[in-house]
Each structure stands twice: as structure tokens, then as C-alpha cells.
Protein backbone atom coordinates (compact mmCIF):
# COMPACT_ATOMS: atom_id res chain seq x y z
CA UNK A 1 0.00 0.00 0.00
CA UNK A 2 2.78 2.00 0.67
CA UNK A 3 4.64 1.77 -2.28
CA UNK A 4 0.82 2.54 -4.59
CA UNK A 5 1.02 5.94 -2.49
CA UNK A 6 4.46 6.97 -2.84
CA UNK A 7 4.02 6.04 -6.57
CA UNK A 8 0.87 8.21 -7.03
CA UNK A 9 3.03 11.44 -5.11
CA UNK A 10 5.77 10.49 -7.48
CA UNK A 11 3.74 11.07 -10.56
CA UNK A 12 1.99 14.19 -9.24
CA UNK A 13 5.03 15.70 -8.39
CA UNK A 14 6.37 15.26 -12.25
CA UNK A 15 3.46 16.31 -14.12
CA UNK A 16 3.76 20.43 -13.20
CA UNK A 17 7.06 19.58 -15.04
CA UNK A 18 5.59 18.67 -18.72
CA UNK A 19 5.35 21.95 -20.17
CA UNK A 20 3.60 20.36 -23.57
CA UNK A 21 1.79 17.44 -23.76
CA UNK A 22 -0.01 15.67 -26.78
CA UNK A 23 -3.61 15.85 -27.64
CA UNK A 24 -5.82 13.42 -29.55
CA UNK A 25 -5.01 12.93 -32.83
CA UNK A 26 -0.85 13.75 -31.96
CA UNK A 27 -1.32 17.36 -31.63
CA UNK A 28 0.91 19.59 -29.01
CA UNK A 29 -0.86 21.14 -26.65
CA UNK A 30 0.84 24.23 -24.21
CA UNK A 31 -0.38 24.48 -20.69
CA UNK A 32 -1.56 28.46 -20.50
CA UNK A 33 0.14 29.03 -17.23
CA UNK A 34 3.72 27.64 -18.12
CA UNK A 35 3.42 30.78 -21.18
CA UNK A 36 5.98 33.37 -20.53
CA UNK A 37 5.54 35.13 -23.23
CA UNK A 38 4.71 35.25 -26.76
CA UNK A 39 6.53 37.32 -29.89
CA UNK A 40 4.45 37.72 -33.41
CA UNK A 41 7.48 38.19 -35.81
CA UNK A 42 5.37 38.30 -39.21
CA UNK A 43 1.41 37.25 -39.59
CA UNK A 44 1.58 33.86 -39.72
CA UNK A 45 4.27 32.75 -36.57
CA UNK A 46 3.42 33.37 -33.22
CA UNK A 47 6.34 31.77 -30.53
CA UNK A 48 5.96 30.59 -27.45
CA UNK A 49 8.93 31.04 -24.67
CA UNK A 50 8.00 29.14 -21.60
CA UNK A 51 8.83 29.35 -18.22
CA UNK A 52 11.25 26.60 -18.29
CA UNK A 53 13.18 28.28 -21.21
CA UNK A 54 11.79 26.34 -23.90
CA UNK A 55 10.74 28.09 -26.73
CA UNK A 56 7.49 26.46 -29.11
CA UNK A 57 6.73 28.05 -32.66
CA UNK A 58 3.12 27.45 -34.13
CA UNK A 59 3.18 27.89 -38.03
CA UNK A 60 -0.42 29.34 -38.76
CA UNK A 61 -2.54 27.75 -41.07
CA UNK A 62 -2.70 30.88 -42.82
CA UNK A 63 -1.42 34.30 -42.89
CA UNK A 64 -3.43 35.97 -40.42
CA UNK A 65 -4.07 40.18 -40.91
CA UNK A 66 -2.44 42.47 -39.05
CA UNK A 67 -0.73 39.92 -36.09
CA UNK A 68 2.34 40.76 -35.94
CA UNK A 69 1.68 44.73 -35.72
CA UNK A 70 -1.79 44.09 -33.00
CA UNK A 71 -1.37 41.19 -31.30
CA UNK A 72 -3.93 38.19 -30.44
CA UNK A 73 -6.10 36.25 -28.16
CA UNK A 74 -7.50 32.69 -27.47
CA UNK A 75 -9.81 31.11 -25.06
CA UNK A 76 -7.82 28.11 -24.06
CA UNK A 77 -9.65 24.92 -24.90
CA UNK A 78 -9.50 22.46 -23.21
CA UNK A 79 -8.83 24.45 -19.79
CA UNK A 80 -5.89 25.74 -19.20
CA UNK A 81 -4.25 24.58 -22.80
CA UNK A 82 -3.49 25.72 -26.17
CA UNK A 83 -3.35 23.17 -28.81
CA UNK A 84 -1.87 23.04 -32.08
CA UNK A 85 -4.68 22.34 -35.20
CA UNK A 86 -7.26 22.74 -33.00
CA UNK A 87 -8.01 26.16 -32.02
CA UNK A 88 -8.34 29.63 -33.46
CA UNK A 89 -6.94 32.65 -32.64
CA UNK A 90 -8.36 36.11 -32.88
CA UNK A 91 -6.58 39.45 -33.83
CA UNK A 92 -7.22 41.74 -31.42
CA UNK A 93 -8.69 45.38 -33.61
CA UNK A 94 -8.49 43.51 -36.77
CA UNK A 95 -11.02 41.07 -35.20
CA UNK A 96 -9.39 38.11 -37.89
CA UNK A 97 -10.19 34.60 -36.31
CA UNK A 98 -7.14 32.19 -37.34
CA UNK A 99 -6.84 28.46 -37.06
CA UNK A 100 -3.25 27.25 -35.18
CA UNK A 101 -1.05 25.06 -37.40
CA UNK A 102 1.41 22.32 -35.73
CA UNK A 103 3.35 23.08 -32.73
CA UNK A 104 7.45 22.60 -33.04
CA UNK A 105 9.77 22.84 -30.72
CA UNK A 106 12.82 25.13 -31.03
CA UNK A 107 15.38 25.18 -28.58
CA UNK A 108 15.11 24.33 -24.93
């Protein structure tokens, strides 16, 4: 019984460490609160430095008006998570709604 417990702390104690997990159908998903910050360096790339020091880059779907000069938001889905192909983003004054492409990893 002992050992069941000590294996169950074990595993909660390493899960605040995955910073990106995979979603159904082997997409990336970022936990919201491990975000540090984000950069927009043209319309269609949005990267992702974590607190850990690794940095994610999501290639857009499509070019998406006006990010890189306004910036966006999301409404994480499911809580707490942004996943790659699955969920839109929304330039904030330009109002354009944009799907995420894949999630890669860059450096660490």
C-alpha cells in the first residue's frame, strides 16, 4: 500500500514539469500558465517562450491580418491549454479569427 502511495506522489510531483503534452489525434498542446511570453514576428508565426526556457513556434494555417503589428487572443480549450490544429486565434482590432497550425519545438 505503501509503495501505490508513494508512486501516485511520485507522478503528481512530475506532471507540473511537462510543459507540452499531446492531444488526440498527436497534436501539441501548451499548458496556459507555463506561457511566458509570446513574440508575433510576421502574420503567420506566433512563438511561445516558456517558463522553463523552452521556446514552441506554431506555423499558422494561414497568414493571419495584421498579427504581428496588434497582437492576439485565445480562449484556451481544453482548460488551461493551447493546442496546435485545434483552435483559433483572434486578432485583437483587426477582429481576424485564425486556425493554429502544428506546434514545433525550437530550442530548450
Amino acid at each position: 500500500m505503501k509503495q501505490i502511495i508513494l508512486a501516485v506522489a511520485l507522478a503528481m510531483l512530475a506532471m507540473p514539469a511537462a510543459q507540452a503534452q499531446t492531444a488526440a489525434g498527436g497534436s501539441v498542446c501548451l499548458r496556459t500558465f507555463d506561457i511566458k511570453d509570446t513574440k508575433t514576428p510576421d502574420d503567420r508565426t506566433i512563438i511561445f517562450h516558456m517558463n522553463n526556457g523552452d521556446v514552441w513556434k506554431n506555423t499558422l494555417r494561414n497568414s493571419c491580418p495584421e498579427l504581428k503589428f496588434n497582437g492576439f487572443e485565445y480562449t484556451a480549450t481544453p482548460p488551461d491549454e493551447i493546442c496546435g490544429n485545434m483552435q483559433t486565434i483572434r486578432v485583437i482590432r483587426a477582429h481576424s479569427v485564425c486556425l493554429l497550425g502544428p506546434f514545433t519545438k525550437v530550442s530548450s
